[in-house]
N, C-alpha and C. Protein backbone atom coordinates (compact mmCIF):
# COMPACT_ATOMS: atom_id res chain seq x y z
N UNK A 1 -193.87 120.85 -76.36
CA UNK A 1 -192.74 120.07 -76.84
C UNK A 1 -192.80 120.03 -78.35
N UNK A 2 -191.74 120.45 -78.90
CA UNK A 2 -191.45 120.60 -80.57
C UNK A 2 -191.02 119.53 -80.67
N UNK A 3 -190.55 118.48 -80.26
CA UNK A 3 -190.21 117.03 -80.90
C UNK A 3 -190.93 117.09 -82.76
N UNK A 4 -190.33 116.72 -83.48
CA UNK A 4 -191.59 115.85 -84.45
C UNK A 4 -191.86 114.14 -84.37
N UNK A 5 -192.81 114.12 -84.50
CA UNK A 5 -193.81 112.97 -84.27
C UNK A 5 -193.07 112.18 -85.80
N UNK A 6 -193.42 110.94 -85.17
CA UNK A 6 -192.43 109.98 -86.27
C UNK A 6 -193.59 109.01 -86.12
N UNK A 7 -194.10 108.40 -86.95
CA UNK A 7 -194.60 106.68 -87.42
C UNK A 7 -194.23 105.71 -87.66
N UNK A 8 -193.32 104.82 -86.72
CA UNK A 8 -192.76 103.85 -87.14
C UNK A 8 -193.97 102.49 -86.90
N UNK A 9 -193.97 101.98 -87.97
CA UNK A 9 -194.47 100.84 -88.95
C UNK A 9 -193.90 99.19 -89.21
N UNK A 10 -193.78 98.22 -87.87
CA UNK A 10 -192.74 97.58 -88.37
C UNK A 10 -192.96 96.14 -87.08
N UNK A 11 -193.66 95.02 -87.55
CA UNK A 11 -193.63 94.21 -87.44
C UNK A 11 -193.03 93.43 -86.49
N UNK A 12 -191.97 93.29 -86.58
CA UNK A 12 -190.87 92.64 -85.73
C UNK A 12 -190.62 93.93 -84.82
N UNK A 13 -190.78 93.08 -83.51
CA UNK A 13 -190.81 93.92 -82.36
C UNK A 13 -189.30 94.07 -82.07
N UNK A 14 -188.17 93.58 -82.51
CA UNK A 14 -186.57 93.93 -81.79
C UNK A 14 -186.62 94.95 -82.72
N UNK A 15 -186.59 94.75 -84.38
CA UNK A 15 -186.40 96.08 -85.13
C UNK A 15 -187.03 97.52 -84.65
N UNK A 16 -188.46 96.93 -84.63
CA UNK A 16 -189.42 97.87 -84.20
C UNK A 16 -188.30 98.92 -83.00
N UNK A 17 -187.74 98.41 -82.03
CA UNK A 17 -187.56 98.59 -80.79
C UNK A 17 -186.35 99.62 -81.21
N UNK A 18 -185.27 99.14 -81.99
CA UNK A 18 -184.20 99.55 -82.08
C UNK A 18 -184.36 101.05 -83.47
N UNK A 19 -185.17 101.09 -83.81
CA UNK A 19 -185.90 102.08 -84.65
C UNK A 19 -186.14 103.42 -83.98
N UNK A 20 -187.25 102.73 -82.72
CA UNK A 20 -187.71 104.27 -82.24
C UNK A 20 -186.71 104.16 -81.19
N UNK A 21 -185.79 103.75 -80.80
CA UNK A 21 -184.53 104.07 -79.79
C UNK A 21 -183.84 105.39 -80.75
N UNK A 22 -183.65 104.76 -81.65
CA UNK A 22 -182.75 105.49 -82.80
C UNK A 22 -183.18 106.70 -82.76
N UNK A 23 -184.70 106.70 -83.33
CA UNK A 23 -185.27 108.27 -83.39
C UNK A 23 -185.44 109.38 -82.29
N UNK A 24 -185.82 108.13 -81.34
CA UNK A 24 -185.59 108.92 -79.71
C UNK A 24 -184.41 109.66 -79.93
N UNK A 25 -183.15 109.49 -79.86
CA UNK A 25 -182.07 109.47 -79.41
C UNK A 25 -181.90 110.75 -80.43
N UNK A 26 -182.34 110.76 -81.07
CA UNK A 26 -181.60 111.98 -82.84
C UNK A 26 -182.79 112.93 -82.42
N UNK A 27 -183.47 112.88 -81.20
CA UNK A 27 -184.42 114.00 -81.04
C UNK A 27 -186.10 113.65 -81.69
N UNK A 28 -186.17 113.06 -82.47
CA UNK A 28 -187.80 112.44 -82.14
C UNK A 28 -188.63 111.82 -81.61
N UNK A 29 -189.76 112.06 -81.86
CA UNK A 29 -190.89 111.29 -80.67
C UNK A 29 -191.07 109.95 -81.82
N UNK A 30 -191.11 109.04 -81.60
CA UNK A 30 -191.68 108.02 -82.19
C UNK A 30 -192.51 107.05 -81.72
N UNK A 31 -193.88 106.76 -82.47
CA UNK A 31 -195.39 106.11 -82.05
C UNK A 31 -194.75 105.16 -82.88
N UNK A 32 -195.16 103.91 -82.27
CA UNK A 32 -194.75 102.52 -83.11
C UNK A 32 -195.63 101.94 -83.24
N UNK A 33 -196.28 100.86 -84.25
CA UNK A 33 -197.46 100.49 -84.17
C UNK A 33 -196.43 98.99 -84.84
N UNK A 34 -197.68 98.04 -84.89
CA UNK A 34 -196.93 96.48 -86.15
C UNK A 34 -197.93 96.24 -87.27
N UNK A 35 -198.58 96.46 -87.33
CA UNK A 35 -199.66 96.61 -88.70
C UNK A 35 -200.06 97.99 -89.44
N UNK A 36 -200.53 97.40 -90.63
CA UNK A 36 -200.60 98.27 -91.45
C UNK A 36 -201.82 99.07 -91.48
N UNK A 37 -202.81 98.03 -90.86
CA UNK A 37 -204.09 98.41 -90.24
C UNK A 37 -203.85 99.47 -89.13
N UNK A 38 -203.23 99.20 -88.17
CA UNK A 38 -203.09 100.08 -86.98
C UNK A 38 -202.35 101.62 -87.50
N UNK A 39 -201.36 101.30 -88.89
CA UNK A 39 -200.99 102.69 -89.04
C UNK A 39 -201.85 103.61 -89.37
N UNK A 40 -203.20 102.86 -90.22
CA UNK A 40 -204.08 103.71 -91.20
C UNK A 40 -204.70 104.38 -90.17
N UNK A 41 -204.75 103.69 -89.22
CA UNK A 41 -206.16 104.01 -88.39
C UNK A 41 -205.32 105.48 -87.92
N UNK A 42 -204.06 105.00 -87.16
CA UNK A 42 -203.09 106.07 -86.27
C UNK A 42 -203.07 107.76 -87.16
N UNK A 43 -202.84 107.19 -88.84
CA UNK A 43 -202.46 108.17 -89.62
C UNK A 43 -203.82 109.15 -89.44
N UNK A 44 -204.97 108.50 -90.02
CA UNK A 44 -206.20 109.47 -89.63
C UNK A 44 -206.54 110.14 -88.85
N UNK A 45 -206.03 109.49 -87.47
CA UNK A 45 -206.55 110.22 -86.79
C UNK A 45 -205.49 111.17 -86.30
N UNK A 46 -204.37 111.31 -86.47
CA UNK A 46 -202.95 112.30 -86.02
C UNK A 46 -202.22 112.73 -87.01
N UNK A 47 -202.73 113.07 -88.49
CA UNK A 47 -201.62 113.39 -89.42
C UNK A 47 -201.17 114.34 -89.47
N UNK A 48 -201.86 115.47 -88.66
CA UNK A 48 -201.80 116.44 -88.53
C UNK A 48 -200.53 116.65 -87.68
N UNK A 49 -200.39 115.68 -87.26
CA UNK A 49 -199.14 115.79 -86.04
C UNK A 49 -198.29 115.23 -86.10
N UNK A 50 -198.18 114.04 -87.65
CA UNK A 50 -197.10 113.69 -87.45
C UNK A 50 -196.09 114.20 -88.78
N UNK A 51 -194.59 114.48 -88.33
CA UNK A 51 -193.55 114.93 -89.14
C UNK A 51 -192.65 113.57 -89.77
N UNK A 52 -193.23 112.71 -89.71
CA UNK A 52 -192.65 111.67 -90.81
C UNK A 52 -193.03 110.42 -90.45
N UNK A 53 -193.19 109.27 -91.35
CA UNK A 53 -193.13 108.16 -90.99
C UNK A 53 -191.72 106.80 -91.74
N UNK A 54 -191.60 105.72 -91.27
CA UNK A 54 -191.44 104.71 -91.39
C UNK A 54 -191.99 103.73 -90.96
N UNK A 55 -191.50 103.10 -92.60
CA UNK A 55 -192.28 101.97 -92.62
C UNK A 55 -191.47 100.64 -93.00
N UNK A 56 -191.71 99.35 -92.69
CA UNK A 56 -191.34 98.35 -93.18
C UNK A 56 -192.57 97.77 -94.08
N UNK A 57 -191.59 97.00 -94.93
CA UNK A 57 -192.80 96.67 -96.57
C UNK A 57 -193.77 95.70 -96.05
N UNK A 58 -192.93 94.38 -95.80
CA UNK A 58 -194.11 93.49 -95.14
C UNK A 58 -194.12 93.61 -93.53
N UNK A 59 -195.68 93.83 -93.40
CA UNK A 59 -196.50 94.16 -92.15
C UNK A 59 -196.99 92.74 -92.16
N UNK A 60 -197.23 92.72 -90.51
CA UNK A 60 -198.76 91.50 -90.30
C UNK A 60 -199.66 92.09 -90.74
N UNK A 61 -200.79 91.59 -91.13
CA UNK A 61 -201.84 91.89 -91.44
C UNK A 61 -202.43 92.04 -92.90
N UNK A 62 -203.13 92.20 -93.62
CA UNK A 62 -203.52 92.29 -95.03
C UNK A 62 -203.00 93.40 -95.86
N UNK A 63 -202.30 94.60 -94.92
CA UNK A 63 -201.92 95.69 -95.47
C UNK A 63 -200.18 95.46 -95.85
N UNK A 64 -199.40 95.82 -96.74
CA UNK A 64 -198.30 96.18 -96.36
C UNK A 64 -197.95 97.91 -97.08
N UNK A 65 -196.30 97.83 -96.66
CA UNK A 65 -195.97 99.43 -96.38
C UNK A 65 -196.31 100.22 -97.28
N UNK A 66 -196.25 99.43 -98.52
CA UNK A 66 -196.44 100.22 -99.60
C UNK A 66 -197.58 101.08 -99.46
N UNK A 67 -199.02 100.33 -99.07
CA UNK A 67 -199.96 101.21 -99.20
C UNK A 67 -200.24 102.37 -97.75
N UNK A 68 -199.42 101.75 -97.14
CA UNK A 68 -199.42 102.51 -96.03
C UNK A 68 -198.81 104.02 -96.62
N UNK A 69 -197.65 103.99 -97.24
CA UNK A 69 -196.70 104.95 -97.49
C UNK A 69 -197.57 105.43 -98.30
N UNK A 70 -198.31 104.99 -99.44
CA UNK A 70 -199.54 105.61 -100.23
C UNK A 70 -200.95 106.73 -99.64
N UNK A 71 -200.86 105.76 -98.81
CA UNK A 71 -202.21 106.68 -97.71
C UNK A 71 -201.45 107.95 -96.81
N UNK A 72 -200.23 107.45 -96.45
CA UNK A 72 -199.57 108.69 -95.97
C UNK A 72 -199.54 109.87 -96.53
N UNK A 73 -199.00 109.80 -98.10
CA UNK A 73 -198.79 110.74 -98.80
C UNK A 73 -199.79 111.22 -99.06
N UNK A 74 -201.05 110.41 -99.43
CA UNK A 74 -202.16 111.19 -100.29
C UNK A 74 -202.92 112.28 -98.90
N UNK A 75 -203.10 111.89 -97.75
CA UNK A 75 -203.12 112.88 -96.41
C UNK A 75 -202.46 114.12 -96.32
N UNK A 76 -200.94 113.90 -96.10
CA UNK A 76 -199.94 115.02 -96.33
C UNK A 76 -199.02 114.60 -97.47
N UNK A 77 -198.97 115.57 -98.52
CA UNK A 77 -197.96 115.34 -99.79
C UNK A 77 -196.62 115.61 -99.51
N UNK A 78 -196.35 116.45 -98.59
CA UNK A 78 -194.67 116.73 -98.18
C UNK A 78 -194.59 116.13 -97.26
N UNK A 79 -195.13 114.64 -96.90
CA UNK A 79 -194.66 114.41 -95.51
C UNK A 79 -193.10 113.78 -95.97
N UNK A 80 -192.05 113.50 -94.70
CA UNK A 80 -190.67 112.50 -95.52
C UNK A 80 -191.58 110.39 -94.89
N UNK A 81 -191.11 110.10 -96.11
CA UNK A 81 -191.52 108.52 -95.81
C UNK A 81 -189.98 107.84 -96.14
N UNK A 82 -189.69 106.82 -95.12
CA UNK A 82 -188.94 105.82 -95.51
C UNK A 82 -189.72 104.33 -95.41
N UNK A 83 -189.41 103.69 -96.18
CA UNK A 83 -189.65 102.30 -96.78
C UNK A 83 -188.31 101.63 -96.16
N UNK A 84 -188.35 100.63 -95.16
CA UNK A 84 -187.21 99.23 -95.17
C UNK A 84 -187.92 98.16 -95.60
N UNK A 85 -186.73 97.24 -95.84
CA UNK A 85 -187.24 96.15 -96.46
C UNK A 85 -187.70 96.01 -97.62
N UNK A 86 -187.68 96.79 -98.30
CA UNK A 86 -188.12 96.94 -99.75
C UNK A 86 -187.36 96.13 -101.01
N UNK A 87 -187.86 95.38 -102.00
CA UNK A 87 -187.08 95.32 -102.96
C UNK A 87 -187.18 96.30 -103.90
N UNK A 88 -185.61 96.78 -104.56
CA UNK A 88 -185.33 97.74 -104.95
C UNK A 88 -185.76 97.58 -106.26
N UNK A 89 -186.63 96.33 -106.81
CA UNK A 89 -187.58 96.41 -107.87
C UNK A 89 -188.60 96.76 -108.51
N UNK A 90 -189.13 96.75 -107.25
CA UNK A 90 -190.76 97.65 -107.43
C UNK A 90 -190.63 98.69 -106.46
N UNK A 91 -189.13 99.44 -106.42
CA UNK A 91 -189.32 101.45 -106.10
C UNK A 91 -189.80 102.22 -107.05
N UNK A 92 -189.32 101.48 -108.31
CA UNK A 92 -189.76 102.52 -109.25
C UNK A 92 -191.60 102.53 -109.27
N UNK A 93 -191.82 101.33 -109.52
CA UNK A 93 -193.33 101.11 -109.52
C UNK A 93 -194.44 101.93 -107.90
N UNK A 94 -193.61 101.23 -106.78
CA UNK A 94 -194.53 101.51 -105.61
C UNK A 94 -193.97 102.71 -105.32
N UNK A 95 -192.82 103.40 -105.12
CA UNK A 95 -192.43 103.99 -104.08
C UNK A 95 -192.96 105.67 -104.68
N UNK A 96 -193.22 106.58 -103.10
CA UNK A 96 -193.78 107.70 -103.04
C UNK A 96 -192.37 108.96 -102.76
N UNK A 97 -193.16 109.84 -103.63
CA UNK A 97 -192.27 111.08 -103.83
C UNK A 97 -191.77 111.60 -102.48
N UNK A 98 -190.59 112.27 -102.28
CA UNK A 98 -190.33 112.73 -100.87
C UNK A 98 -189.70 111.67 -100.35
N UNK A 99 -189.24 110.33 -100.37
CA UNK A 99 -189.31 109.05 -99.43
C UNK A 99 -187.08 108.39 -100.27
N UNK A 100 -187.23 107.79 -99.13
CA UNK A 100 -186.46 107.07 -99.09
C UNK A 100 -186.75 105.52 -98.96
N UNK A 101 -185.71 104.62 -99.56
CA UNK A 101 -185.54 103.34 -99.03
C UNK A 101 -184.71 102.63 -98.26
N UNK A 102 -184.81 101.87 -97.45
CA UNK A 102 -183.52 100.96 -96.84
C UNK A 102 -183.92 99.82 -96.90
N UNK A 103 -182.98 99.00 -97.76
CA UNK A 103 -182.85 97.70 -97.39
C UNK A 103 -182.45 97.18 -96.20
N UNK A 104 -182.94 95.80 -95.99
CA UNK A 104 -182.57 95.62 -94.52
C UNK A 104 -181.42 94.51 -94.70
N UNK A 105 -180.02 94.43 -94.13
CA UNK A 105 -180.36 94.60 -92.42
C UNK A 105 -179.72 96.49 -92.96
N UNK A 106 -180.18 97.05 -92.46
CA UNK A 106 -179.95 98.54 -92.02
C UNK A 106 -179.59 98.93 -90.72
N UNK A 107 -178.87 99.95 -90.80
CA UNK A 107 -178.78 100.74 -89.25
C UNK A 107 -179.42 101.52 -89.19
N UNK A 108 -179.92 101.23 -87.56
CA UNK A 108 -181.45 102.54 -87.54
C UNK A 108 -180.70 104.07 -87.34
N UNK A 109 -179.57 104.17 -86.71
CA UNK A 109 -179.35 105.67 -87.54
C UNK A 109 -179.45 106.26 -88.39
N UNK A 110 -178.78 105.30 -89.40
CA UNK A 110 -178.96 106.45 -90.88
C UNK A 110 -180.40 106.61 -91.31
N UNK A 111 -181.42 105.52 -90.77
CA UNK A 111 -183.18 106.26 -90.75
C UNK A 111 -183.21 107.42 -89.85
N UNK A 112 -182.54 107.44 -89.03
CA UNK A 112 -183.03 108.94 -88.36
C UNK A 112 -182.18 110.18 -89.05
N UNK A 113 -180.81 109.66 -89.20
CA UNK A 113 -180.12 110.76 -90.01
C UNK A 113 -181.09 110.89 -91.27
N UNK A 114 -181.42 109.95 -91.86
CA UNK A 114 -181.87 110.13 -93.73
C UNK A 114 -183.54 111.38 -92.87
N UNK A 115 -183.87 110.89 -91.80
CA UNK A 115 -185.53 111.74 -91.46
C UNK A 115 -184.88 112.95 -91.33
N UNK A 116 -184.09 113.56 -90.75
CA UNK A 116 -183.74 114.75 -90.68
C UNK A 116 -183.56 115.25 -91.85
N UNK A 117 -182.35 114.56 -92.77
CA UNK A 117 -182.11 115.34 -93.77
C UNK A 117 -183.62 115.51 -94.65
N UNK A 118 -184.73 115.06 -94.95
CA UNK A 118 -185.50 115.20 -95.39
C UNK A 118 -186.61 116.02 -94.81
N UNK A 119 -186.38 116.29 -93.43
CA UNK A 119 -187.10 117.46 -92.90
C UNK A 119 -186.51 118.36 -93.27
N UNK A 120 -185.72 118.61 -93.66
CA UNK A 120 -184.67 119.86 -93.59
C UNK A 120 -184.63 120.27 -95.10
N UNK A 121 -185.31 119.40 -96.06
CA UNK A 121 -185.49 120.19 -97.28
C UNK A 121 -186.99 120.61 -98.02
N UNK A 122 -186.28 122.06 -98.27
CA UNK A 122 -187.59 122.73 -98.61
C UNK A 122 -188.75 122.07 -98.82
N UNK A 123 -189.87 122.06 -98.41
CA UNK A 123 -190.75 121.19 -99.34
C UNK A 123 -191.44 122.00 -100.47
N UNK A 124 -191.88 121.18 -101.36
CA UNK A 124 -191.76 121.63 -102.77
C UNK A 124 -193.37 121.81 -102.94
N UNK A 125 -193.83 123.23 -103.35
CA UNK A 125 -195.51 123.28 -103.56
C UNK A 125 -195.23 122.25 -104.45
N UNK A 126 -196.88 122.10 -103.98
CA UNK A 126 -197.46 120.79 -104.77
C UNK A 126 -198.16 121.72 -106.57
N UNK A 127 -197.97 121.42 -107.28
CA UNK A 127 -198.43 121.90 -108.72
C UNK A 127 -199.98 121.85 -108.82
N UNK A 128 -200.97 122.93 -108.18
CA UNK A 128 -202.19 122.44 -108.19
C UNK A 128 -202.74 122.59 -109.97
């Protein structure tokens, strides 16, 4: 199965819910976790397998998205990341190359539309 593997990241279990419906539905597999802890752990051990994540900013737990989306990238550099919930203040400061944001309330389509369109562009060597 070619699905790509999605990481959704996200606290609130109705969002959570209506997220990976979304991605289901537009053709991805999506693993849902609610902490930021549980993503790190998930990311290590499957990054290899997964073709994008989302995330929401504040997580339970001591972690939020930001560093999640940080640890993502520094693993795989072309992965696509979206950020919800974000204030659009500290994108410039936190947010990772390749990625999108949504403020919430959002529709979980246009996260699955915005994941596609970002699978779908070239990814860019990294400048060693």
């Amino acid at each position: 199965d070619n699905k790509a593997k999605v990481l959704v990241v996200e606290d609130d279990p109705t969002i959570q819910a209506t997220v990976q419906e979304a991605l289901e539905d537009a053709g991805f597999e999506a693993l849902a976790v609610g902490s930021g802890e549980e993503a790190i752990e998930l990311l290590r051990r499957a990054i290899a397998g997964l073709g994008g994540l989302v995330t929401d900013i504040r997580l339970s737990g001591s972690m939020d998205g930001w560093e999640v989306a940080h640890f993502a990238r520094r693993l795989a550099p072309g992965m696509p990341v979206i950020v919800t919930g974000a204030d659009a203040s500290v994108w410039p400061s936190q947010g990772v190359s390749n990625s999108l944001m949504f403020m919430k309330p959002f529709d979980p389509e246009q996260i699955a539309t915005a994941l596609l369109r970002l699978l779908q562009k070239p990814r860019e060597d990294p400048i060693s």
